[in-house]
N, C-alpha and C. Protein backbone atom coordinates (compact mmCIF):
# COMPACT_ATOMS: atom_id res chain seq x y z
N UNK A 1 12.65 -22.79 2.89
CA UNK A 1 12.16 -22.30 1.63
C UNK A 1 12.15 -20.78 1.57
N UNK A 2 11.77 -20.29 2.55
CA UNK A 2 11.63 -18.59 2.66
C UNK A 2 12.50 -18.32 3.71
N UNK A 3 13.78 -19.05 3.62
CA UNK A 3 14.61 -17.93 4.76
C UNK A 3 15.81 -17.07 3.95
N UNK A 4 15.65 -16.22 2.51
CA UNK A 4 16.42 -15.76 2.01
C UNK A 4 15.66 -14.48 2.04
N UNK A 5 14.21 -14.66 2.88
CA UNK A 5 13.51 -13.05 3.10
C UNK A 5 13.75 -12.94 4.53
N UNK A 6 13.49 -11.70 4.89
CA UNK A 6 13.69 -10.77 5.93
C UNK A 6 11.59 -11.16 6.92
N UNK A 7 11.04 -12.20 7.33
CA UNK A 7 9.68 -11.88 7.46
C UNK A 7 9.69 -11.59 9.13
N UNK A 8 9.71 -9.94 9.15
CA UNK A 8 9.58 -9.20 10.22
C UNK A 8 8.06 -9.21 10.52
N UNK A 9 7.44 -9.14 11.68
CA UNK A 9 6.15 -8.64 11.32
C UNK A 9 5.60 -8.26 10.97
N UNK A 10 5.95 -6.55 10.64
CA UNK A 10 5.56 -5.92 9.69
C UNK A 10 5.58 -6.30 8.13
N UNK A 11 6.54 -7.05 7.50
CA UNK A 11 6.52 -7.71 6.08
C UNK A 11 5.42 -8.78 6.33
N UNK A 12 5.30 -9.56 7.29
CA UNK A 12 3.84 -10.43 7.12
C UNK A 12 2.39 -9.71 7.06
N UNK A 13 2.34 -8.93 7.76
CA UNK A 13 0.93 -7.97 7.91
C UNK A 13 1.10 -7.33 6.76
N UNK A 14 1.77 -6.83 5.73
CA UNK A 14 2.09 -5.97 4.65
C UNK A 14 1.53 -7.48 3.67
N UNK A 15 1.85 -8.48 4.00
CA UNK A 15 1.60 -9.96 2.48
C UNK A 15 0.19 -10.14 3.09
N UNK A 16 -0.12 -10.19 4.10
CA UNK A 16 -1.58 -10.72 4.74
C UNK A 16 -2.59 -9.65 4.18
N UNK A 17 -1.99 -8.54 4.34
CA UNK A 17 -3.42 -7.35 3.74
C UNK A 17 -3.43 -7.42 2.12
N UNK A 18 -2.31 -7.31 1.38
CA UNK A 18 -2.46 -7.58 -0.27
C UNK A 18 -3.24 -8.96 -0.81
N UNK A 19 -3.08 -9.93 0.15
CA UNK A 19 -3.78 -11.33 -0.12
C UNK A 19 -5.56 -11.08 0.10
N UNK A 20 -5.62 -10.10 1.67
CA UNK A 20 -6.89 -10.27 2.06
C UNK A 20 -7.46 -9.05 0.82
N UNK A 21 -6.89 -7.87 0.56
CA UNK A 21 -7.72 -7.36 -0.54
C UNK A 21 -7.66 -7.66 -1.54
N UNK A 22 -7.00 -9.06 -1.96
CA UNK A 22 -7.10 -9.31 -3.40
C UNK A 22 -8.47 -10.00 -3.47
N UNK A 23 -8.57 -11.02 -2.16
CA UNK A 23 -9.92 -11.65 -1.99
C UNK A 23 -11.35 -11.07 -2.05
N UNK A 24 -11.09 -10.25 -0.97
CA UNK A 24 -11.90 -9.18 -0.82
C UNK A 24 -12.61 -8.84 -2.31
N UNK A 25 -11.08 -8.08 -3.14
CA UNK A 25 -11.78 -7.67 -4.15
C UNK A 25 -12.73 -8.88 -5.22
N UNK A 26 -11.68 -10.14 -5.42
CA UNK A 26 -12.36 -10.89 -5.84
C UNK A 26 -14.12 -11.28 -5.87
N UNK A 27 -13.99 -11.12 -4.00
CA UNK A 27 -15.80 -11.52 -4.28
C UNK A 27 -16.65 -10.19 -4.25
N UNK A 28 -16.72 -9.23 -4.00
CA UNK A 28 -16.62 -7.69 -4.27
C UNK A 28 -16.94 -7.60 -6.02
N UNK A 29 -16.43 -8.12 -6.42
CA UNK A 29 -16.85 -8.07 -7.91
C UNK A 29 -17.78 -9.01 -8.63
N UNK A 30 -17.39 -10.37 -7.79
CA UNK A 30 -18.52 -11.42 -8.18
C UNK A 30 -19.92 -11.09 -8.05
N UNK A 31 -19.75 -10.37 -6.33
CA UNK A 31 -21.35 -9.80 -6.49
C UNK A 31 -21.84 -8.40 -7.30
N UNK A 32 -20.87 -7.77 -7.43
CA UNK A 32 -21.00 -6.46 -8.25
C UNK A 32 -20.35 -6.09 -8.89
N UNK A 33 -20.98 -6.36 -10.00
CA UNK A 33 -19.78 -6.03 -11.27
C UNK A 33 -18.87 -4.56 -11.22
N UNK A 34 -17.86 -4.39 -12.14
CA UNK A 34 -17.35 -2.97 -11.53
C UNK A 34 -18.08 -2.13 -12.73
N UNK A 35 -18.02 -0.76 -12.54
CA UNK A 35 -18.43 0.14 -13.00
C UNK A 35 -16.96 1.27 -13.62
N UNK A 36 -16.59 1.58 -15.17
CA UNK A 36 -15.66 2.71 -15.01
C UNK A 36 -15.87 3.80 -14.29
N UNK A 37 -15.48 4.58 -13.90
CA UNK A 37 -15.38 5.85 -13.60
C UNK A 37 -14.26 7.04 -13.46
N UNK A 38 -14.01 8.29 -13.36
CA UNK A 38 -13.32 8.91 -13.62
C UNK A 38 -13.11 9.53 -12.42
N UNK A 39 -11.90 9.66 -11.73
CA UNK A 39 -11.73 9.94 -10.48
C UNK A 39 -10.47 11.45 -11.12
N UNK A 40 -9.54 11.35 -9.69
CA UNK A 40 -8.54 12.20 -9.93
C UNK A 40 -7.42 11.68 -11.16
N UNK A 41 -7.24 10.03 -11.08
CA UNK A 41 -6.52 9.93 -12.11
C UNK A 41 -7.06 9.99 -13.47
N UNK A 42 -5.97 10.12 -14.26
CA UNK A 42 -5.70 10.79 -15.74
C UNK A 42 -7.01 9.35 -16.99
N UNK A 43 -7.21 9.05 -16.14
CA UNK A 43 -7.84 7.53 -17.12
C UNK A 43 -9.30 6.85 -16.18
N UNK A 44 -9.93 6.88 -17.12
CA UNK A 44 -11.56 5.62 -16.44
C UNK A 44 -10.37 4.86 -16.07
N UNK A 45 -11.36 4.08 -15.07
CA UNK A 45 -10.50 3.15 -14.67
C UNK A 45 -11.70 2.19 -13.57
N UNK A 46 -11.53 0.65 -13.63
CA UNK A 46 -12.03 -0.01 -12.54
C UNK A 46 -11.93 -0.36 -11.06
N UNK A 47 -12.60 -0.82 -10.30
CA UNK A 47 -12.18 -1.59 -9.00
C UNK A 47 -10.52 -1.83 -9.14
N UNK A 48 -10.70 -2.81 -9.80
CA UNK A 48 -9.62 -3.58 -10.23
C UNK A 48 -8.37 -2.52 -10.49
N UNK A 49 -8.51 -1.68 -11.46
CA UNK A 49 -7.61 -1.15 -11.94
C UNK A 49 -6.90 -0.53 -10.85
N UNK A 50 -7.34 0.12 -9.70
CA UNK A 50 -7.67 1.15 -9.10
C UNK A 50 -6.63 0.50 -7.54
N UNK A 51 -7.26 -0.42 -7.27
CA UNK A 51 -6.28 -1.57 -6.06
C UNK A 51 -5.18 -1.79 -7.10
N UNK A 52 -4.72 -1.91 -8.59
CA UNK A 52 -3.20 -2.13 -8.78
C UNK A 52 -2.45 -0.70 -8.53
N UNK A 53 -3.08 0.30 -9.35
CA UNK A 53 -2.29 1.23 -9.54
C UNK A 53 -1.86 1.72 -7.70
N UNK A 54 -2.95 1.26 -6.78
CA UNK A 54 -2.98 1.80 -5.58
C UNK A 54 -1.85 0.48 -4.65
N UNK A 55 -1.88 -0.40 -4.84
CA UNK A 55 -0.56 -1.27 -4.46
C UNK A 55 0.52 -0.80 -4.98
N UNK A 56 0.75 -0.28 -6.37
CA UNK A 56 2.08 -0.22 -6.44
C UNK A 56 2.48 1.24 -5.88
N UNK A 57 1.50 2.58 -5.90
CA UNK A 57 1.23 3.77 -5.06
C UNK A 57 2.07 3.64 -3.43
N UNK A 58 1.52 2.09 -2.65
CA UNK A 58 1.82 1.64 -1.74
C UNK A 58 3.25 1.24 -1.36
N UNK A 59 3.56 0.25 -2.62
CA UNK A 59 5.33 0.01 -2.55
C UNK A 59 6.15 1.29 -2.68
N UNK A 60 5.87 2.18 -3.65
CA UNK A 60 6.80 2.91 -3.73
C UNK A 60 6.65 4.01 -2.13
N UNK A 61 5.23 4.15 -1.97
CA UNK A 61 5.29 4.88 -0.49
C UNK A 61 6.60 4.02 0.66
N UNK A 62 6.37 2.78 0.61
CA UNK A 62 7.18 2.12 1.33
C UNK A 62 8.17 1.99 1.73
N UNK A 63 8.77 2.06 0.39
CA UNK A 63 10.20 2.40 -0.57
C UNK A 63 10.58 3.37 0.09
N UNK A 64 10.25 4.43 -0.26
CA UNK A 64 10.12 5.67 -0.32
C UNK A 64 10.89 5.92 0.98
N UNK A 65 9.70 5.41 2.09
CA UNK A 65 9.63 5.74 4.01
C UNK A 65 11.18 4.57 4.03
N UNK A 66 11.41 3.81 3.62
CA UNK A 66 12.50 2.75 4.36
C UNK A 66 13.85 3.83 3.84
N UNK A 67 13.75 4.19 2.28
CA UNK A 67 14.91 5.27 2.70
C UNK A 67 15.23 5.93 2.88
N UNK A 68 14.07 7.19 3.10
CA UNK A 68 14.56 8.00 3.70
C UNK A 68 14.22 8.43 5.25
N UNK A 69 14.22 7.14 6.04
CA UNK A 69 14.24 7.33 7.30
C UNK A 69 15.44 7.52 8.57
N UNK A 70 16.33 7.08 7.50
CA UNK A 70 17.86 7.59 8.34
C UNK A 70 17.56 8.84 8.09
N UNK A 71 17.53 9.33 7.17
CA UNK A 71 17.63 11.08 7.23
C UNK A 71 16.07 11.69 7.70
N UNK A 72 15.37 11.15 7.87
CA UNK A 72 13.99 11.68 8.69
C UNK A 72 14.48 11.68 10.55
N UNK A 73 15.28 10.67 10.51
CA UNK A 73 15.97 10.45 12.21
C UNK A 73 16.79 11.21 12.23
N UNK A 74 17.80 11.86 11.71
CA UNK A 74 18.79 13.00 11.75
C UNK A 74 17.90 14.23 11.90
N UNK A 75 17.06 14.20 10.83
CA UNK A 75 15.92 15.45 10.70
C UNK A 75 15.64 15.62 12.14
N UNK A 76 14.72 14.93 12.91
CA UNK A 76 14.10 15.17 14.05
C UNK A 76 14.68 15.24 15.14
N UNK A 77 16.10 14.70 15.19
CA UNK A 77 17.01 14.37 16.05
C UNK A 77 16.57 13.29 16.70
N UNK A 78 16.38 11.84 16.20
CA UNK A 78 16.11 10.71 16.89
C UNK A 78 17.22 9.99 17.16
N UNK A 79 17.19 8.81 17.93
CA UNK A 79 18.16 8.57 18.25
C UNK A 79 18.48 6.89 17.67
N UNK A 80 16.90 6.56 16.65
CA UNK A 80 16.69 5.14 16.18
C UNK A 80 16.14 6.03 15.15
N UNK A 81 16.05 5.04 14.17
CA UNK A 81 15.33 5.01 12.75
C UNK A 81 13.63 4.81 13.38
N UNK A 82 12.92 5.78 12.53
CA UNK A 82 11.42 5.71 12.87
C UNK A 82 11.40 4.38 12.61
N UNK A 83 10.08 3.92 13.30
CA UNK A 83 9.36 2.38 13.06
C UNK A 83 9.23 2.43 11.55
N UNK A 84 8.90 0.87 10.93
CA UNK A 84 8.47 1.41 10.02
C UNK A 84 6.88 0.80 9.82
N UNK A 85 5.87 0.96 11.44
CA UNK A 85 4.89 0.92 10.79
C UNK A 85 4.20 1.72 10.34
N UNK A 86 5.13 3.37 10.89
CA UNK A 86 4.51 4.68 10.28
C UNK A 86 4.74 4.65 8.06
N UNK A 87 5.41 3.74 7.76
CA UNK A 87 5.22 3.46 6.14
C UNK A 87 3.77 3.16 6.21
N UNK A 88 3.79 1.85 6.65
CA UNK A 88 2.59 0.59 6.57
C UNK A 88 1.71 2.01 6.54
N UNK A 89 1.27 2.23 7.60
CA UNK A 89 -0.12 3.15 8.07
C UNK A 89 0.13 4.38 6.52
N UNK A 90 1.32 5.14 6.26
CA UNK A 90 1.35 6.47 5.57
C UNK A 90 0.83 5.10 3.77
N UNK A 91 1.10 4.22 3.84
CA UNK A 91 0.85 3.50 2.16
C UNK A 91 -0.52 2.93 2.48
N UNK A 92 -0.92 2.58 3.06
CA UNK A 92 -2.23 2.01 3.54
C UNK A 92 -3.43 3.30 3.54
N UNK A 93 -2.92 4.60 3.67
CA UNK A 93 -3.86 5.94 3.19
C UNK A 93 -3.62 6.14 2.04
N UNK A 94 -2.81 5.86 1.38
CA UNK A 94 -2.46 6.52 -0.02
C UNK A 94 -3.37 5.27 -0.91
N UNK A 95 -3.04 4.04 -0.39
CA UNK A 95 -3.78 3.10 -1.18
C UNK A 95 -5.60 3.04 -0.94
N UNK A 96 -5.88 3.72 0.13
CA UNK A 96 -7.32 4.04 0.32
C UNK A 96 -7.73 5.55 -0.61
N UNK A 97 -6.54 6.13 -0.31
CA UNK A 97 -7.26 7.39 -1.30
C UNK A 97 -7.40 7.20 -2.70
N UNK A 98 -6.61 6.20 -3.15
CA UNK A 98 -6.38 5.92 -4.62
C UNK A 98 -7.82 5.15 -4.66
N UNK A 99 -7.94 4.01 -3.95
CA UNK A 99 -9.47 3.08 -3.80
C UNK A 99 -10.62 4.01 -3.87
N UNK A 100 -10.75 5.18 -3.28
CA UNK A 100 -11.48 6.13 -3.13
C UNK A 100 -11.76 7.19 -4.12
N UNK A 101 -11.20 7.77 -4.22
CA UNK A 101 -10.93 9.17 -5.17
C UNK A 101 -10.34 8.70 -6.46
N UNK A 102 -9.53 8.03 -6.50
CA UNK A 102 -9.01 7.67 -8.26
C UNK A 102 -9.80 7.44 -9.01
């Protein structure tokens, strides 16, 4: 059924954390409702709002690290393409700062 994806480890731990903070957020709100507030981004915005705009923050970080890591390995003179759990870890701050500060 799913062998037309690529599920490296890293792509499972990347579906396992979006599932566990969707939950997360789910009961996170059941017990406490959300509150707007006005962070760095341009708009109030909720819990809720705040984990989407910060997942998709995340893909494009992802994006981002998968292509331009051939030329980050030329850059440094490596001799392999960086890992890519340095994405995971660099989208996983960006999606906390957005959770945080947005």
């Amino acid at each position: 059924m799913f062998e037309w994806m690529a599920w490296t480890t890293p792509v499972a731990v990347f579906f396992v954390c979006i599932g566990l903070m969707l939950g997360a957020m789910t009961v996170w709100e059941i017990k406490s409702p959300t509150v707007m507030r006005k962070g760095f981004l341009p708009m109030e915005t909720t819990r809720g709002d705040r984990l989407f705009i910060g997942l998709l923050c995340a893909a494009y970080v992802n994006l981002a690290f998968l292509g331009l890591s051939g030329r980050l390995a030329q850059l440094l003179s490596l001799t392999e393409d960086p890992s890519v759990w340095f994405g995971f870890v660099l989208s996983m701050a960006v999606l906390a700062l957005v959770m945080r500060k947005g």
